[in-house]
Each structure stands twice: as C-alpha cells, then as structure tokens.
PDB file of N, CA and C in Angstrom:
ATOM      1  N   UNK A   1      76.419 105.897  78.670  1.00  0.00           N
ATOM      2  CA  UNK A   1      77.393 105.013  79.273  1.00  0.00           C
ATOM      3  C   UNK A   1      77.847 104.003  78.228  1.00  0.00           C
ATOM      4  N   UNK A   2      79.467 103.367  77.953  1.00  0.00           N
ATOM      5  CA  UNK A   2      79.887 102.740  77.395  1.00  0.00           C
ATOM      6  C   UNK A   2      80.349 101.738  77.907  1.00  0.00           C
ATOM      7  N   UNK A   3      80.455 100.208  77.886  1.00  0.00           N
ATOM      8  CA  UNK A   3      80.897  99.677  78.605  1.00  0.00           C
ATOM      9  C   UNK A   3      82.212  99.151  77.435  1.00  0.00           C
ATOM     10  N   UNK A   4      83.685  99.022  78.482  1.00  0.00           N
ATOM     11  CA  UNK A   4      84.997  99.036  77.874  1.00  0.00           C
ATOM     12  C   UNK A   4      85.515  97.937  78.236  1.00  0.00           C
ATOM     13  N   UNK A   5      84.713  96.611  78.879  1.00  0.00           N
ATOM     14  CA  UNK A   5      85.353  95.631  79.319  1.00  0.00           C
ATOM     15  C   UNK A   5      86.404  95.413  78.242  1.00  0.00           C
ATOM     16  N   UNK A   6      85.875  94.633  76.773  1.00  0.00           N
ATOM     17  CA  UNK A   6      86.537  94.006  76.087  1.00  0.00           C
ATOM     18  C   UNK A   6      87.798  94.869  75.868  1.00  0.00           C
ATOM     19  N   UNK A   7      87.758  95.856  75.549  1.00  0.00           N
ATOM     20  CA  UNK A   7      89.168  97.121  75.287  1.00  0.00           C
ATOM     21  C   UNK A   7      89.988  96.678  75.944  1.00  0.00           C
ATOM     22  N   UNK A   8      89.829  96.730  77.622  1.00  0.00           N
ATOM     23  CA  UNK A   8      90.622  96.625  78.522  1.00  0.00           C
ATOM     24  C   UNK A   8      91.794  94.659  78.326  1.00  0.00           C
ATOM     25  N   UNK A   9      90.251  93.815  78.516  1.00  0.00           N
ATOM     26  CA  UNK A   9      90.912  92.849  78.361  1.00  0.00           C
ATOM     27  C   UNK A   9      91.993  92.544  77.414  1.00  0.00           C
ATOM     28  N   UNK A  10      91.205  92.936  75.867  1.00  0.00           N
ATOM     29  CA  UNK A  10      92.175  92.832  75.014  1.00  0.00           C
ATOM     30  C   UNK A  10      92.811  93.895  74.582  1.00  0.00           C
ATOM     31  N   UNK A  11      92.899  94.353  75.291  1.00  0.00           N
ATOM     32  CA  UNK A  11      94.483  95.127  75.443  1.00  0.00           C
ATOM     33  C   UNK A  11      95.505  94.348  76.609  1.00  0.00           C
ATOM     34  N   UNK A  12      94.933  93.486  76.628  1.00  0.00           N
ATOM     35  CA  UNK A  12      96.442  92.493  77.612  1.00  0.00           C
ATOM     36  C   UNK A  12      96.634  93.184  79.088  1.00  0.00           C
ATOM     37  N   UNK A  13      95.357  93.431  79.774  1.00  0.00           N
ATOM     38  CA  UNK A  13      95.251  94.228  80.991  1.00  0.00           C
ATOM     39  C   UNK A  13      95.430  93.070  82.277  1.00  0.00           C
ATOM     40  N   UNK A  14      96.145  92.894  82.662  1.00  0.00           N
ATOM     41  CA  UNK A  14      96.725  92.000  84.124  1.00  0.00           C
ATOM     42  C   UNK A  14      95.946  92.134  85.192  1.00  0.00           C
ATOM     43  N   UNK A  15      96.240  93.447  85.938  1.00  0.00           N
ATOM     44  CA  UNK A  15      95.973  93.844  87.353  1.00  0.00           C
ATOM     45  C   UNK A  15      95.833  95.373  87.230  1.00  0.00           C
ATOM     46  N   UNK A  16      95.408  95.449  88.702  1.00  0.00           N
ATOM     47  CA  UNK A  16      94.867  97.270  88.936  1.00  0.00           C
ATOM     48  C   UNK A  16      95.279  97.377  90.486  1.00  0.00           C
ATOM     49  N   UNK A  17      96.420  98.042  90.588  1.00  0.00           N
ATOM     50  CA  UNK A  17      97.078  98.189  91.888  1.00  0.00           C
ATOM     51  C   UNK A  17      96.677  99.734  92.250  1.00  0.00           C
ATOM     52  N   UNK A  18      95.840  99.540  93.332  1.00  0.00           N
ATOM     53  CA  UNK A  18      95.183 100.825  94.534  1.00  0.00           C
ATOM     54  C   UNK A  18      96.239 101.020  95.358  1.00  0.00           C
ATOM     55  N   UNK A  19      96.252 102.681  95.531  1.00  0.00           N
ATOM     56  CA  UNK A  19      97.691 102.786  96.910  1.00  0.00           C
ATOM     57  C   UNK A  19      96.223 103.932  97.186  1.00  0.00           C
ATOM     58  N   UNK A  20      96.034 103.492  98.163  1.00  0.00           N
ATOM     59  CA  UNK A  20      95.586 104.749  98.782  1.00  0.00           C
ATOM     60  C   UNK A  20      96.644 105.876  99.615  1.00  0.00           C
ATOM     61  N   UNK A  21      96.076 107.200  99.278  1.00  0.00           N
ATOM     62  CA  UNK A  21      96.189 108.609  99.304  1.00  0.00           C
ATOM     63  C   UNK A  21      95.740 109.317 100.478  1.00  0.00           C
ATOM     64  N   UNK A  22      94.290 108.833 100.954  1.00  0.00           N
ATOM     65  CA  UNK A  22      93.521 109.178 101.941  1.00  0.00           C
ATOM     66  C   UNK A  22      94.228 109.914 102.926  1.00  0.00           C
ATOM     67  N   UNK A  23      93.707 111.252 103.322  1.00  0.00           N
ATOM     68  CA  UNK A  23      93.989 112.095 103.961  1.00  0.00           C
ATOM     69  C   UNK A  23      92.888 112.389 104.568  1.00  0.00           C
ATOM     70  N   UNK A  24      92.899 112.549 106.134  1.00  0.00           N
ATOM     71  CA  UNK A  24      91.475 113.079 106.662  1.00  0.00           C
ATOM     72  C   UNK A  24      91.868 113.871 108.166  1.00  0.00           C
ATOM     73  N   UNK A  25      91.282 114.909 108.382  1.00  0.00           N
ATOM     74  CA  UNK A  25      91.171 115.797 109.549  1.00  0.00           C
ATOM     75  C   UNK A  25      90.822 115.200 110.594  1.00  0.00           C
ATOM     76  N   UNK A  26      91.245 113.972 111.304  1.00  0.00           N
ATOM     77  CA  UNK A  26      91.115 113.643 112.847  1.00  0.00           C
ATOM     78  C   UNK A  26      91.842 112.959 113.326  1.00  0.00           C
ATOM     79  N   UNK A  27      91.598 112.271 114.660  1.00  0.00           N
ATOM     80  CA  UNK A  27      92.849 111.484 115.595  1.00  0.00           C
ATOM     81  C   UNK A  27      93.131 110.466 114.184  1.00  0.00           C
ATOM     82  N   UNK A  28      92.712 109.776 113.553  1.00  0.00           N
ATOM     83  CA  UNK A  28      92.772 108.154 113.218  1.00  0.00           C
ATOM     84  C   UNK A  28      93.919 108.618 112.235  1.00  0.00           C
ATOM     85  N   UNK A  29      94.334 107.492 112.386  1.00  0.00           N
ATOM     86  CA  UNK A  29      95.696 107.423 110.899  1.00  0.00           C
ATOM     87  C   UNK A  29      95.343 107.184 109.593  1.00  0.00           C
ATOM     88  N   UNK A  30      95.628 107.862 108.715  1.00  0.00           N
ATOM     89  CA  UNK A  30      95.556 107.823 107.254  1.00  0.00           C
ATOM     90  C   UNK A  30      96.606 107.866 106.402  1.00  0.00           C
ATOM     91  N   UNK A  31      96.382 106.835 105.321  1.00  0.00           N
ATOM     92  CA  UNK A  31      97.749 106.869 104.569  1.00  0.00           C
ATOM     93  C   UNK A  31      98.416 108.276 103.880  1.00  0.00           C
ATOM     94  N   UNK A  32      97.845 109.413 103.582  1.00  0.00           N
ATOM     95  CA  UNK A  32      98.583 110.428 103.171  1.00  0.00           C
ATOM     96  C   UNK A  32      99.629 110.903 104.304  1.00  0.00           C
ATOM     97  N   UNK A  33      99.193 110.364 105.405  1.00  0.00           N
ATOM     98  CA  UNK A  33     100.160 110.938 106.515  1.00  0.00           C
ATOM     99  C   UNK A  33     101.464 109.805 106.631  1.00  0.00           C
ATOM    100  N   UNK A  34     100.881 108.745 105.988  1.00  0.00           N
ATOM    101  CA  UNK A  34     101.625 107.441 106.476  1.00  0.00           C
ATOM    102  C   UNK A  34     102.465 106.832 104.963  1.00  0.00           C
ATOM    103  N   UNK A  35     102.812 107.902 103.930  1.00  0.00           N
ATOM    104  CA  UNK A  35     103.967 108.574 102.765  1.00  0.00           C
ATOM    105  C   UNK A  35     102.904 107.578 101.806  1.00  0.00           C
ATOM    106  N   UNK A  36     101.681 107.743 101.445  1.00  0.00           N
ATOM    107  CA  UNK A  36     100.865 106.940 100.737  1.00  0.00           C
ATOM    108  C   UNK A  36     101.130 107.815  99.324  1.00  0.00           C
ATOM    109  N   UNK A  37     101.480 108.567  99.564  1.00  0.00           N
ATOM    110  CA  UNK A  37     101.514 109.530  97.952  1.00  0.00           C
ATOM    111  C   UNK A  37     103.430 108.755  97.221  1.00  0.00           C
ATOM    112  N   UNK A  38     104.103 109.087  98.618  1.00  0.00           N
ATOM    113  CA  UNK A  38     105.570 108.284  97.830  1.00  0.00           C
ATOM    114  C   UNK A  38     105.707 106.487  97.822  1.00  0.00           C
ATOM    115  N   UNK A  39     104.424 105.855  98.620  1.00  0.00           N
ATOM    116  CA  UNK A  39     103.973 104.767  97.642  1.00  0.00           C
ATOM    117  C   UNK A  39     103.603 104.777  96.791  1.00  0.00           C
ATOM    118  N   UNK A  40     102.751 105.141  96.011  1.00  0.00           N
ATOM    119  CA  UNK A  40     102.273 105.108  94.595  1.00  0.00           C
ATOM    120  C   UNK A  40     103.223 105.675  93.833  1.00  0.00           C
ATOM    121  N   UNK A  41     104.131 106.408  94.329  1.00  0.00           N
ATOM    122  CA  UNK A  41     105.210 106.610  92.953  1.00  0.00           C
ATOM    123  C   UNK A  41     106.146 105.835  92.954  1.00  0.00           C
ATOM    124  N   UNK A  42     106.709 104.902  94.216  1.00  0.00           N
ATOM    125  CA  UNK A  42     107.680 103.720  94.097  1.00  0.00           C
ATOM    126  C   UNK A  42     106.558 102.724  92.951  1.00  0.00           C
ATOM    127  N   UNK A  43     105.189 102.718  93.304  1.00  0.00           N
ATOM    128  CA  UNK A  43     104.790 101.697  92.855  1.00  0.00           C
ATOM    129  C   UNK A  43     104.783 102.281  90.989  1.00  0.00           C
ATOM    130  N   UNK A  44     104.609 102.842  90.491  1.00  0.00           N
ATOM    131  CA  UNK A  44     104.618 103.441  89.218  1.00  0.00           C
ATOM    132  C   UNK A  44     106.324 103.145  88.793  1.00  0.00           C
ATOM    133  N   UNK A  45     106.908 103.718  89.555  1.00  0.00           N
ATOM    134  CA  UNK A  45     108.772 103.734  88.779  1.00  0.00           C
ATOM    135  C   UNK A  45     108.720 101.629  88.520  1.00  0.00           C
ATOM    136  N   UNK A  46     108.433 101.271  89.566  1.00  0.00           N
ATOM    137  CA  UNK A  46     108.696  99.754  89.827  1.00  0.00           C
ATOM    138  C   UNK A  46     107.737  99.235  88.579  1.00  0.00           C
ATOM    139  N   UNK A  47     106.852  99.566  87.686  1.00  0.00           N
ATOM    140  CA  UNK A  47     106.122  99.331  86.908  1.00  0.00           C
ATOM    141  C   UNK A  47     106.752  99.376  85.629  1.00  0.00           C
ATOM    142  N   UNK A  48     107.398 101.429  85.932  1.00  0.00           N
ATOM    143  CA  UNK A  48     107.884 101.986  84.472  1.00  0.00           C
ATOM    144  C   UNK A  48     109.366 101.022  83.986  1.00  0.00           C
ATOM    145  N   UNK A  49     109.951 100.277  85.095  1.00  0.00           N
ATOM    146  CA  UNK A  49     111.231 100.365  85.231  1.00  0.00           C
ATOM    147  C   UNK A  49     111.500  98.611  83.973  1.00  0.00           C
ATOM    148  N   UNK A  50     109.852  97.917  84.555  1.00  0.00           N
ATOM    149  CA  UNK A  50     109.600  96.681  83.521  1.00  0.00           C
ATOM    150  C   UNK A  50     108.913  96.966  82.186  1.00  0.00           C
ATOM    151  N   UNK A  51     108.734  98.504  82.135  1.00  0.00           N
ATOM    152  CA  UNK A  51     107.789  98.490  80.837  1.00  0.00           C
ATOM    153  C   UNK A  51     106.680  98.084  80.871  1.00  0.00           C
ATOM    154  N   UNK A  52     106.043  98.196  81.927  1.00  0.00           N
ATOM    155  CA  UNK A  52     104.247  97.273  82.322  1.00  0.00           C
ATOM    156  C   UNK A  52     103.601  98.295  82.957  1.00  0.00           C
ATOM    157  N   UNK A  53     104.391  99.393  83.098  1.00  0.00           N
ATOM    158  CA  UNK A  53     103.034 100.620  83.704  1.00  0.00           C
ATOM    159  C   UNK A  53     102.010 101.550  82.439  1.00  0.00           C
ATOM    160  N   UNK A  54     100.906 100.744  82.772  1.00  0.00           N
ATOM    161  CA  UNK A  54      99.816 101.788  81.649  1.00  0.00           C
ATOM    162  C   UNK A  54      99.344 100.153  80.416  1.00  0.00           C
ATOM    163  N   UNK A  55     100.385  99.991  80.298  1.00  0.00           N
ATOM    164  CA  UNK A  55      99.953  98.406  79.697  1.00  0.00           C
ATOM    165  C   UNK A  55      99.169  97.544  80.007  1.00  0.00           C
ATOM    166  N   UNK A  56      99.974  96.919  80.937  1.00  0.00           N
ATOM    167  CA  UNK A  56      99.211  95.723  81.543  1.00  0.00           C
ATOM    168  C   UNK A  56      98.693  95.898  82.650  1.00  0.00           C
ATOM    169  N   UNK A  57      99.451  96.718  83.583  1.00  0.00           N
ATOM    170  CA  UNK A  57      98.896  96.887  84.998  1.00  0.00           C
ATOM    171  C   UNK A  57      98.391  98.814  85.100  1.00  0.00           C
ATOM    172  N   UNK A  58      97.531  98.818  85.869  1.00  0.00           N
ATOM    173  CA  UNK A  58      97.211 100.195  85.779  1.00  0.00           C
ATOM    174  C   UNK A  58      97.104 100.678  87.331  1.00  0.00           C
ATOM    175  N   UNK A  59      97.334 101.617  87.396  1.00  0.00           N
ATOM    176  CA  UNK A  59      97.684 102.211  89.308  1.00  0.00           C
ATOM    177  C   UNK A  59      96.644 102.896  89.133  1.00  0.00           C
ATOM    178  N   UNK A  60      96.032 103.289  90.453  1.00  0.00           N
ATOM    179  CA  UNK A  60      94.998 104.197  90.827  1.00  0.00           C
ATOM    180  C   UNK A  60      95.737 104.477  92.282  1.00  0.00           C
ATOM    181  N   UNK A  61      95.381 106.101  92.619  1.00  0.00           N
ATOM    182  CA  UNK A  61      95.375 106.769  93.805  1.00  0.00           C
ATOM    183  C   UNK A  61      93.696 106.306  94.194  1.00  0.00           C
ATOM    184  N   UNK A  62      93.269 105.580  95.470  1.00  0.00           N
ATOM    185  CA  UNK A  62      92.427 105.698  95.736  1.00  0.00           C
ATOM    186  C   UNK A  62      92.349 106.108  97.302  1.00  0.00           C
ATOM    187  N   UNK A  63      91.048 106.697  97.656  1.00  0.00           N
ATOM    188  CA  UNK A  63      90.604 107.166  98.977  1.00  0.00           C
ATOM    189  C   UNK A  63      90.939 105.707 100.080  1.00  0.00           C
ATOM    190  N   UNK A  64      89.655 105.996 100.986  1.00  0.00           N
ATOM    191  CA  UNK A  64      90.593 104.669 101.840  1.00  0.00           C
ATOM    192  C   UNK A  64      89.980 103.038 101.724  1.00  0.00           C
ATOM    193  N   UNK A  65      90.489 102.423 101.512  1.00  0.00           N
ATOM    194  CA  UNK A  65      91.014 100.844 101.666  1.00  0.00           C
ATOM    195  C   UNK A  65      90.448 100.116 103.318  1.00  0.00           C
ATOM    196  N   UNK A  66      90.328 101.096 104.088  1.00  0.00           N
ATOM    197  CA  UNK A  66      89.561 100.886 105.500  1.00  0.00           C
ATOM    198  C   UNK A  66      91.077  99.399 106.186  1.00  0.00           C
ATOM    199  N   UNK A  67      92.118  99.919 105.551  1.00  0.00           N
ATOM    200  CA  UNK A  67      93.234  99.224 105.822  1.00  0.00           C
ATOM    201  C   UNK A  67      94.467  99.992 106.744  1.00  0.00           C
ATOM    202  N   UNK A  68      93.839 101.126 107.301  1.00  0.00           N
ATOM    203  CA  UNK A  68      94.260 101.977 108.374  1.00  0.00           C
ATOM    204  C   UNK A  68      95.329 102.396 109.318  1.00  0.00           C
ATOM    205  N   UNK A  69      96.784 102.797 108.970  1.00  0.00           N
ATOM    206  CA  UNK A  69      97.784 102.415 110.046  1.00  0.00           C
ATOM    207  C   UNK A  69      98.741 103.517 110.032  1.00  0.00           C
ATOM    208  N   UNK A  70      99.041 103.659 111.073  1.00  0.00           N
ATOM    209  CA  UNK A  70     100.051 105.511 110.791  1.00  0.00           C
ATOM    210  C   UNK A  70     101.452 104.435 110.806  1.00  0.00           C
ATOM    211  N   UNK A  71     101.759 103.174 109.912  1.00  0.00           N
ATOM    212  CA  UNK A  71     103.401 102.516 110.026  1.00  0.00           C
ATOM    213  C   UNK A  71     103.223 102.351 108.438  1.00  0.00           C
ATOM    214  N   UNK A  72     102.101 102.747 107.688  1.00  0.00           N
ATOM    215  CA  UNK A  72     102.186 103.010 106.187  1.00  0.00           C
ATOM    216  C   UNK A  72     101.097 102.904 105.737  1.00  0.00           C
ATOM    217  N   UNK A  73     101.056 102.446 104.314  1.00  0.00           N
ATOM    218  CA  UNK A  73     100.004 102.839 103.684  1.00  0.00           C
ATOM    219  C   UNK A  73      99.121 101.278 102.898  1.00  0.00           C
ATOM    220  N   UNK A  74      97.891 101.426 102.697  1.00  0.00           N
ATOM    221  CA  UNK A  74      96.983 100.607 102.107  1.00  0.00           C
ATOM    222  C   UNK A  74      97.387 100.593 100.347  1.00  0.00           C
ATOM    223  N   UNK A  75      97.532  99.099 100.155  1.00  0.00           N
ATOM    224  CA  UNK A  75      97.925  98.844  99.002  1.00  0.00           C
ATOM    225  C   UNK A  75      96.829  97.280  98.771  1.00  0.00           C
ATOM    226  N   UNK A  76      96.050  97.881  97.516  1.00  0.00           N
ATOM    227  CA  UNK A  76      95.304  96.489  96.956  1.00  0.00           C
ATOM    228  C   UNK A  76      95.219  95.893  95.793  1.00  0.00           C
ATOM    229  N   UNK A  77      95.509  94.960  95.227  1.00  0.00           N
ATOM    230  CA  UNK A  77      96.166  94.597  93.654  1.00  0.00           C
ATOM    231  C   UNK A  77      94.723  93.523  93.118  1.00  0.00           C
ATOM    232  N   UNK A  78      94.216  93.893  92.075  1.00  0.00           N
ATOM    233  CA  UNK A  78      92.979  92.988  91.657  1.00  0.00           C
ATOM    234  C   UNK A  78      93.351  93.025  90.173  1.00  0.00           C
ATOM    235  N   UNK A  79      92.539  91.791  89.396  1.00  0.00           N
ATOM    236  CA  UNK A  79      91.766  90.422  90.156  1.00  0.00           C
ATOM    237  C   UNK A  79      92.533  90.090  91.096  1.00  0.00           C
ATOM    238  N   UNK A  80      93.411  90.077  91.814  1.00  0.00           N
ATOM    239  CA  UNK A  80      94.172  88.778  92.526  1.00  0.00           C
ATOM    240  C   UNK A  80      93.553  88.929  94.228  1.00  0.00           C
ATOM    241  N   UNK A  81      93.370  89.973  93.869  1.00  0.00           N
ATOM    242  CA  UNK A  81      92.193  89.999  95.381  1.00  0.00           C
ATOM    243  C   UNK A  81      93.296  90.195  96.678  1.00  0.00           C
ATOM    244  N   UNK A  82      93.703  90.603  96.283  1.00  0.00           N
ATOM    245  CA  UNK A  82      95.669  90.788  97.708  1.00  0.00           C
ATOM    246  C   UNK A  82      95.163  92.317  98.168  1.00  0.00           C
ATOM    247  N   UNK A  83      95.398  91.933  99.513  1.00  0.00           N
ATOM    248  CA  UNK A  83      95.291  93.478 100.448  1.00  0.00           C
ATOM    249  C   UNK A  83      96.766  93.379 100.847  1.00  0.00           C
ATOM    250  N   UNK A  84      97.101  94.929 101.284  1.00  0.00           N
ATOM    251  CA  UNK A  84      97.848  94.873 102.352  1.00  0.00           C
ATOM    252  C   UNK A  84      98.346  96.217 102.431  1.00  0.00           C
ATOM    253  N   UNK A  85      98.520  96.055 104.210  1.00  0.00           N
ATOM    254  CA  UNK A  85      98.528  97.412 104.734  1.00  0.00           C
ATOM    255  C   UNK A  85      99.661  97.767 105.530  1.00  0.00           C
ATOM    256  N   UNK A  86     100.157  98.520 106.085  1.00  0.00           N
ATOM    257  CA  UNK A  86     101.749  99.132 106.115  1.00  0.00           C
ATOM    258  C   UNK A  86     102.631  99.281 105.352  1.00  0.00           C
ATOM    259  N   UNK A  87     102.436  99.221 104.043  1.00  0.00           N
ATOM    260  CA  UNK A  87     103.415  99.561 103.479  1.00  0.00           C
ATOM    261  C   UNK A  87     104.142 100.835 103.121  1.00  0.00           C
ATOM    262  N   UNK A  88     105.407 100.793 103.088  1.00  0.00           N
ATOM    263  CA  UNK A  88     106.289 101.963 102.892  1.00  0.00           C
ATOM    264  C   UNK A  88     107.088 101.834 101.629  1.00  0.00           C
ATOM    265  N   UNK A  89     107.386 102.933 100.793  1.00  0.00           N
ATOM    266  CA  UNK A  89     108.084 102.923  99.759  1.00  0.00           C
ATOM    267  C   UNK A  89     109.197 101.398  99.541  1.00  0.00           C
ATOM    268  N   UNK A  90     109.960 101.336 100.910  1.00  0.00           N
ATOM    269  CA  UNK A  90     110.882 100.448 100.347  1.00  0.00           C
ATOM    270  C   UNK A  90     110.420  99.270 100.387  1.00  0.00           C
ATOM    271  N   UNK A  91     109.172  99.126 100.625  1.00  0.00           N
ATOM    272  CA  UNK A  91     108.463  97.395 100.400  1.00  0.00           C
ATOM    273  C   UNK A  91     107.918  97.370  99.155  1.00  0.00           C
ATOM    274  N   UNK A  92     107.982  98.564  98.265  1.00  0.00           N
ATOM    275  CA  UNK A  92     107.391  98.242  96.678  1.00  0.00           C
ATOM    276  C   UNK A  92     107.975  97.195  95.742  1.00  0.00           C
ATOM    277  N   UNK A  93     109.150  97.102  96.400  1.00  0.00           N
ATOM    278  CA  UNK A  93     110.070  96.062  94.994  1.00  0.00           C
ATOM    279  C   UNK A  93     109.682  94.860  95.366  1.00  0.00           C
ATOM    280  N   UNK A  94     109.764  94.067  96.297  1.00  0.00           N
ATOM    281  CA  UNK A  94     109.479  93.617  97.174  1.00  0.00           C
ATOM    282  C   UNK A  94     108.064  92.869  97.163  1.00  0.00           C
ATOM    283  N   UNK A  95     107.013  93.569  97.440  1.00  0.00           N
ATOM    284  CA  UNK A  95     105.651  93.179  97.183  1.00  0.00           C
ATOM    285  C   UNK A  95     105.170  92.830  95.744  1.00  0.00           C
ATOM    286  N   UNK A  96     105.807  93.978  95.021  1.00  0.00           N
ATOM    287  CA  UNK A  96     105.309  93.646  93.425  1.00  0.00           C
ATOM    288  C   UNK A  96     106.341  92.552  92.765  1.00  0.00           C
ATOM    289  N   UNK A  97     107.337  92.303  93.620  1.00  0.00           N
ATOM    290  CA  UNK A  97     108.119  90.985  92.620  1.00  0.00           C
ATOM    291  C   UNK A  97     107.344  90.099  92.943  1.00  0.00           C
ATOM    292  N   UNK A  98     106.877  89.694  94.604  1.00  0.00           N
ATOM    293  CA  UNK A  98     106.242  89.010  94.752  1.00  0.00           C
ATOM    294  C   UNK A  98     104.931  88.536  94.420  1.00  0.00           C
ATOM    295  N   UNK A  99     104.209  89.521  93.667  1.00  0.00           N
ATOM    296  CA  UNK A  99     103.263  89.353  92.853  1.00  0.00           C
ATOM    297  C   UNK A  99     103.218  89.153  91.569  1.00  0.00           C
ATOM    298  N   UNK A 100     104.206  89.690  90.930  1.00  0.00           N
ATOM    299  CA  UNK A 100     104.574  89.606  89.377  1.00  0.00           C
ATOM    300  C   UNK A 100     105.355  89.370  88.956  1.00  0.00           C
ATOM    301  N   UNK A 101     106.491  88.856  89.881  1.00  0.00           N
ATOM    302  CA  UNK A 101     107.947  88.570  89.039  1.00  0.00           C
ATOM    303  C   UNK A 101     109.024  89.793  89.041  1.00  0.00           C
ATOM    304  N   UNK A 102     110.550  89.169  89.480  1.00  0.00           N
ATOM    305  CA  UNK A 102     111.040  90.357  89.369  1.00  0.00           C
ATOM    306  C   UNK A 102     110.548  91.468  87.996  1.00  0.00           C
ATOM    307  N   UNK A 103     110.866  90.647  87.206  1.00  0.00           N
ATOM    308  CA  UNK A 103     110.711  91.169  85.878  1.00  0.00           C
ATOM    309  C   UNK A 103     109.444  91.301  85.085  1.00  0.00           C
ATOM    310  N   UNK A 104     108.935  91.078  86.161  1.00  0.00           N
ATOM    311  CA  UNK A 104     106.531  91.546  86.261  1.00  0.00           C
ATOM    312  C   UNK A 104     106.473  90.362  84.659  1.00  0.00           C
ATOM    313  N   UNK A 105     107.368  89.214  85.016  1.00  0.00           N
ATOM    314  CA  UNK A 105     106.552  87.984  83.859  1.00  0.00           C
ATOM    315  C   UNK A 105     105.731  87.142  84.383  1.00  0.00           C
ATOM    316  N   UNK A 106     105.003  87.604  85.243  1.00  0.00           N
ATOM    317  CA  UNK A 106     104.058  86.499  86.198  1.00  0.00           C
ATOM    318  C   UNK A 106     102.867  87.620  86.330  1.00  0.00           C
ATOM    319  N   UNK A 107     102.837  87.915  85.323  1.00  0.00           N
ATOM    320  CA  UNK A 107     101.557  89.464  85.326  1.00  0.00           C
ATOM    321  C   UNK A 107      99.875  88.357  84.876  1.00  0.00           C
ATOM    322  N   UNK A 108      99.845  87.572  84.333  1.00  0.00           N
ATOM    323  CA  UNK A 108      98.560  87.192  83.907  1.00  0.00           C
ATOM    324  C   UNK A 108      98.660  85.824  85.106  1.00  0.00           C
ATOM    325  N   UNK A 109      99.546  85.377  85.483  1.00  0.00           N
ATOM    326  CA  UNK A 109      99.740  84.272  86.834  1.00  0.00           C
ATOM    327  C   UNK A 109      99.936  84.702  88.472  1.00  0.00           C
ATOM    328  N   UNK A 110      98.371  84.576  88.927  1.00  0.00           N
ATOM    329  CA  UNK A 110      98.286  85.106  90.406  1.00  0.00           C
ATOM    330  C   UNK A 110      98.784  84.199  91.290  1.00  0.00           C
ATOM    331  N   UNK A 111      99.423  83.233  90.731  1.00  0.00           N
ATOM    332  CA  UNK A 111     100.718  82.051  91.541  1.00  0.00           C
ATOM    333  C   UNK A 111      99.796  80.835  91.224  1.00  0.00           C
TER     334      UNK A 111
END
C-alpha cells in the first residue's frame, strides 16, 4: 500500500464530486433508474467545459449515497461535505456554479 495524499494535494486537488449510479432489483428507487448515469456526464461536460475536470476536481460513479428518490439522483461534493438528492441533468450547471463559480474560480473556497 502507498499512501498518495501529498500527490493529490499538490497537485492542486479541490473537491471529489460522487453521482451515484446505483441500480438495484426491487420496489425502492435508485438513481440508475432516476438518469444517475446522464448526471455524471452533465456533471463531467460542466467540469470539461472550465478546464477543471481531472485537475482539480475529480468525479466518481459511486454505488448508493442512501440519498434515495425515483425524482433523481444522489450527488455528494467533498471536503465541502454538501449532499444532495434529486437531482437531474439540468440542475448540474446550476449546483456546480453554486459550488464553484460559474467559471469553477471558487474551487479551493467552500463559501
């Protein structure tokens, strides 16, 4: 095992935005049903579009968030410690300006 803290930091690493993916075989709602896969790619273009995806901020598809809702999908942004759940593609611009600036210059400032 290696530990990569310092890499990460100094490489000018911001945040780590989770869209969960989660898909599961029963009654309950899960975000793959609730377009959690075409969140994470609004959330990636909205990244690529400032030049800050893979840089500073890094996306993960993750399982579930226990943030649960068939009106969208589980989205969690750290350090800044922000949940939130229903979201749909067209709330990506939206949520992430509000976290980072239209222009993602508020990436190391959690307000």
């Amino acid at each position: 095992m290696r530990s990569r803290t310092e890499d990460v930091v100094d490489g000018d690493f911001s945040a780590h935005v989770l869209v969960c993916t989660h898909a599961r075989d029963s009654e309950y709602a899960c975000c793959a049903e609730a377009r959690g896969r075409d969140v994470y790619e609004a959330v990636k273009t909205w990244l690529r579009d400032r030049d800050v995806f893979w840089s500073r901020v890094r996306v993960a598809e993750t399982s579930c968030l226990g943030l649960c809702s068939a009106e969208g999908t589980a989205v969690a942004i750290h350090p800044r410690n922000r949940w939130y759940s229903d979201v749909v593609p067209d709330d990506v611009p939206e949520l992430l300006e509000a976290e980072f600036g239209a222009d993602a210059s508020r990436l190391r400032d959690p307000r």
